[in-house]
Protein backbone atom coordinates (compact mmCIF):
# COMPACT_ATOMS: atom_id res chain seq x y z
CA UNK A 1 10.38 -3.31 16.24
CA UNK A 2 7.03 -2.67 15.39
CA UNK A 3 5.25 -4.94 12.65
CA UNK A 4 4.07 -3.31 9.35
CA UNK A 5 0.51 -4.01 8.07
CA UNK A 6 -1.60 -2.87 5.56
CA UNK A 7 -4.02 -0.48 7.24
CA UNK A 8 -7.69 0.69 5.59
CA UNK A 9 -8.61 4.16 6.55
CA UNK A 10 -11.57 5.21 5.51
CA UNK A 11 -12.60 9.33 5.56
CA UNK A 12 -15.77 11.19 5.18
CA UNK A 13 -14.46 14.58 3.29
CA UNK A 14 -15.64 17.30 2.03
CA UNK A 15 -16.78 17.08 -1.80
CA UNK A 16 -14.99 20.09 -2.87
CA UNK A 17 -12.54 20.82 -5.57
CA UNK A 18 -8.85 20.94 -3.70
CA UNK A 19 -9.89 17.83 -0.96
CA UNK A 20 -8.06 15.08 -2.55
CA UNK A 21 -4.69 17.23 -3.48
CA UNK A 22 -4.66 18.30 -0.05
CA UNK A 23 -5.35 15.18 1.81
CA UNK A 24 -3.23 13.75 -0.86
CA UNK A 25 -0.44 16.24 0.04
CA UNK A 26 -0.35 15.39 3.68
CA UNK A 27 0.53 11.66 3.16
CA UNK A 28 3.59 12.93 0.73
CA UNK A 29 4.92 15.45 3.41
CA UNK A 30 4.81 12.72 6.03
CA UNK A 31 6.68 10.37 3.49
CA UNK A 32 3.63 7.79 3.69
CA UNK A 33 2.87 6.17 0.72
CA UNK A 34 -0.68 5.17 -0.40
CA UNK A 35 -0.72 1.52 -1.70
CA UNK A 36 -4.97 2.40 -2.81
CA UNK A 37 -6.88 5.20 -2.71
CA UNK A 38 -10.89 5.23 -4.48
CA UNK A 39 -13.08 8.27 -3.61
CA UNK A 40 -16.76 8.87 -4.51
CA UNK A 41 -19.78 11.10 -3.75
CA UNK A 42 -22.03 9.44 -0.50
CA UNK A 43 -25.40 9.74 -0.13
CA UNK A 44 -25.19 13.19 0.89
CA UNK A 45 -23.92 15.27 -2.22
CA UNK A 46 -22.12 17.91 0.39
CA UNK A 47 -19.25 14.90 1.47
CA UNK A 48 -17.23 12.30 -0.37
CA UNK A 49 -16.02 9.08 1.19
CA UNK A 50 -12.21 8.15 0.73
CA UNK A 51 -11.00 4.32 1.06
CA UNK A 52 -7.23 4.81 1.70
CA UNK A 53 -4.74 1.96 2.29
CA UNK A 54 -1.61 2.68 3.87
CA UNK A 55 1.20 0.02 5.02
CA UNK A 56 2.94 0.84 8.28
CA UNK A 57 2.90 -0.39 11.92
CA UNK A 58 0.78 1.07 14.53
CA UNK A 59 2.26 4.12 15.17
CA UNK A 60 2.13 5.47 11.41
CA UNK A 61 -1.89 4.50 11.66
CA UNK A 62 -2.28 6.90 14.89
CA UNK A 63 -0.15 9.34 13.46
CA UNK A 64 -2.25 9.36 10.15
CA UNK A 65 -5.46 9.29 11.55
CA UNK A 66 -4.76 12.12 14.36
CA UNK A 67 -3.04 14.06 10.73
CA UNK A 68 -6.19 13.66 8.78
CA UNK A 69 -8.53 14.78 11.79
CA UNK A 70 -6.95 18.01 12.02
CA UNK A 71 -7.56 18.87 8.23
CA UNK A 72 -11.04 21.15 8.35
CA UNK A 73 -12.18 18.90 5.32
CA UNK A 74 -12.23 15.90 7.09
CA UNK A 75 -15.21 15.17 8.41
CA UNK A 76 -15.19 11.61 10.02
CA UNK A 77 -11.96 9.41 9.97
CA UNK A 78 -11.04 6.06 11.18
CA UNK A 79 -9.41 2.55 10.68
CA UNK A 80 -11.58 -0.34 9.00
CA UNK A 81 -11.01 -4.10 10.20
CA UNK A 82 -10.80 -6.42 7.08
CA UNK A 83 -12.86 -9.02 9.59
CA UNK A 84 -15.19 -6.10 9.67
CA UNK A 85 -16.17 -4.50 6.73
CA UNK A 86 -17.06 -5.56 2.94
CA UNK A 87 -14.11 -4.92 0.91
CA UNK A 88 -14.39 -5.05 -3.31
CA UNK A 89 -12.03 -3.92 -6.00
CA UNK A 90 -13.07 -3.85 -9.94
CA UNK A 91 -10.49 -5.50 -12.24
CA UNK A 92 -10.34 -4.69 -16.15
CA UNK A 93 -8.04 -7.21 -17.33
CA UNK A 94 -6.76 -7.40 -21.41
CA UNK A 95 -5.64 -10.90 -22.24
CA UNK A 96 -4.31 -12.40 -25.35
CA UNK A 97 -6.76 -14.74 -26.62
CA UNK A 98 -5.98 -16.73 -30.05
CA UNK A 99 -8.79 -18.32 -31.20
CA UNK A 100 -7.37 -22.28 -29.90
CA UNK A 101 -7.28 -20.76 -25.60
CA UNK A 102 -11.09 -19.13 -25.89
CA UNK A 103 -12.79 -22.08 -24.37
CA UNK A 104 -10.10 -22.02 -21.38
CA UNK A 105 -10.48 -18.51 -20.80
CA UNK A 106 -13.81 -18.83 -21.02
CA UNK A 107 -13.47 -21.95 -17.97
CA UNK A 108 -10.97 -19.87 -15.42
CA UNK A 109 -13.57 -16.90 -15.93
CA UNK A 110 -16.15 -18.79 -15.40
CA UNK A 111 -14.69 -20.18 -12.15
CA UNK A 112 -13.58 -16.94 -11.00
CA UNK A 113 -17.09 -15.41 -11.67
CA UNK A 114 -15.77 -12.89 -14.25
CA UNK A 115 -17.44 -11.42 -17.23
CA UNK A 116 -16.68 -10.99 -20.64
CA UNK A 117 -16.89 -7.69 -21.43
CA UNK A 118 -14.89 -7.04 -24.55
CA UNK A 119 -14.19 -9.67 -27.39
CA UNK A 120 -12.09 -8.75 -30.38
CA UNK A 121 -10.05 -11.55 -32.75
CA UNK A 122 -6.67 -11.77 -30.60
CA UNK A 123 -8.28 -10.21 -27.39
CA UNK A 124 -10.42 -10.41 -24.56
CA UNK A 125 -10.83 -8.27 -21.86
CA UNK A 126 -12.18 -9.84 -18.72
CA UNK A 127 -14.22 -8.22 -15.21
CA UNK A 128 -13.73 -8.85 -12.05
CA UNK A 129 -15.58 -7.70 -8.82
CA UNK A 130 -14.31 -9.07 -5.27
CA UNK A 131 -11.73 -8.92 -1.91
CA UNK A 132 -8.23 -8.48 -3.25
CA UNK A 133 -7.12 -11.50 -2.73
CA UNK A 134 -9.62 -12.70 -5.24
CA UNK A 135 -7.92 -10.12 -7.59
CA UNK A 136 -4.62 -11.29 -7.19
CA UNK A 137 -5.51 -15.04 -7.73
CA UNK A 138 -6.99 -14.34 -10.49
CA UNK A 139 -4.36 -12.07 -12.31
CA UNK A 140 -1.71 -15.20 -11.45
CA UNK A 141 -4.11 -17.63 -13.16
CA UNK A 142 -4.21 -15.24 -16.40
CA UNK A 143 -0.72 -14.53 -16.27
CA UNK A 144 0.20 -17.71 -18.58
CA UNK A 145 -2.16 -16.31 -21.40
CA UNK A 146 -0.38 -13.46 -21.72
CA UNK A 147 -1.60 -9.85 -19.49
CA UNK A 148 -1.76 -7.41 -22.12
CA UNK A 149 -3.05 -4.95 -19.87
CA UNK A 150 -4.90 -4.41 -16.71
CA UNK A 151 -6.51 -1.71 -14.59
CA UNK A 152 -7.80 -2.13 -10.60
CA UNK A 153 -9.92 0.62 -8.81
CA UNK A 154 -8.59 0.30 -5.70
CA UNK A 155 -10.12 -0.99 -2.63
CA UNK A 156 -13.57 0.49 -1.27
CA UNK A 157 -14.89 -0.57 2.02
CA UNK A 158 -17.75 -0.34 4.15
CA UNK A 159 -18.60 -1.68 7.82
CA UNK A 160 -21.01 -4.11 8.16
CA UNK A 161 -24.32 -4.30 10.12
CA UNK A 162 -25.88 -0.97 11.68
CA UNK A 163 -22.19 0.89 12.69
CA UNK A 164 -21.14 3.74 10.81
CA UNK A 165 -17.70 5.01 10.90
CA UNK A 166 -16.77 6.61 13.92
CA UNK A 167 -15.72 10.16 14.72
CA UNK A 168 -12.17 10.77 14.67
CA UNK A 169 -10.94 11.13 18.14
CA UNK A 170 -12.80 7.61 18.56
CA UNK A 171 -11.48 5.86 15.38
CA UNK A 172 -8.73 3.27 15.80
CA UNK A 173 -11.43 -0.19 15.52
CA UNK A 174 -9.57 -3.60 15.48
């Protein structure tokens, strides 16, 4: 049996209204299930770049990719490798804060390089920019203050050095 893996697929697309529900739409026919999905405009206004992570083995990556290169909106399509690329998420995390656990908040964001960006009397809300793993540490260190609320962007990636995604029929990197 094939192993499952988390998979980041990144897509150049067209930036037109009806893109995302469409490319959206093929993942739900196909019963594949997108664990984080962040789109933006590139440096050329006329495309939009989609970071899409997917869990499956091998096979549901090929099958994906070859899905999303027939779509006439898809530009450029291909697998990233974690080793790879620079991967960041943004974290907006609400914790309770009584007045007696500011300094320690104040320590574990330090450590964690967060900011403060909101500060109310039984509140802070906290930033956080970094790999997911970084995320996730973080959110279990908070959890014993209380997580009143929290919001993450979803991954975005890009390869390092001079390489540029590749086209689709030449995507699958490891």
């Amino acid at each position: 049996m094939a192993q499952e893996k988390s998979h980041i697929i990144s897509a150049i697309v067209s930036n037109e209204s009806g893109v995302l529900t469409r490319i959206s739409g093929l993942f739900a026919r196909r019963c594949y299930n997108i664990d984080s999905l962040a789109v933006c405009a590139t440096e050329d206004p006329a495309c939009s770049r989609m970071t899409i992570v997917v869990r499956g083995d091998e096979n549901v990556l090929r099958q994906i990719i070859l899905q999303l290169g027939k779509l006439p909106d898809c530009k450029i399509t291909g697998e990233l490798s974690a080793n790879n690329s620079v991967l960041r998420e943004l974290l907006l995390v609400k914790i309770n804060a009584p007045a007696e656990k500011i300094a320690q908040i104040e320590t574990v964001a330090r450590t964690y390089e967060a900011k403060i960006v909101d500060l109310s009397p039984d509140s802070i809300v906290l930033e956080l920019t970094g790999k997911p793993s970084k995320i996730d540490g973080f959110i279990e260190v908070l959890k014993p203050y209380g997580i009143l609320e929290l919001s993450r962007t979803g991954l975005t990636a890009l390869e390092r050095g001079g390489g540029k995604l590749n086209n689709t029929e030449t995507s699958q990197t490891e």
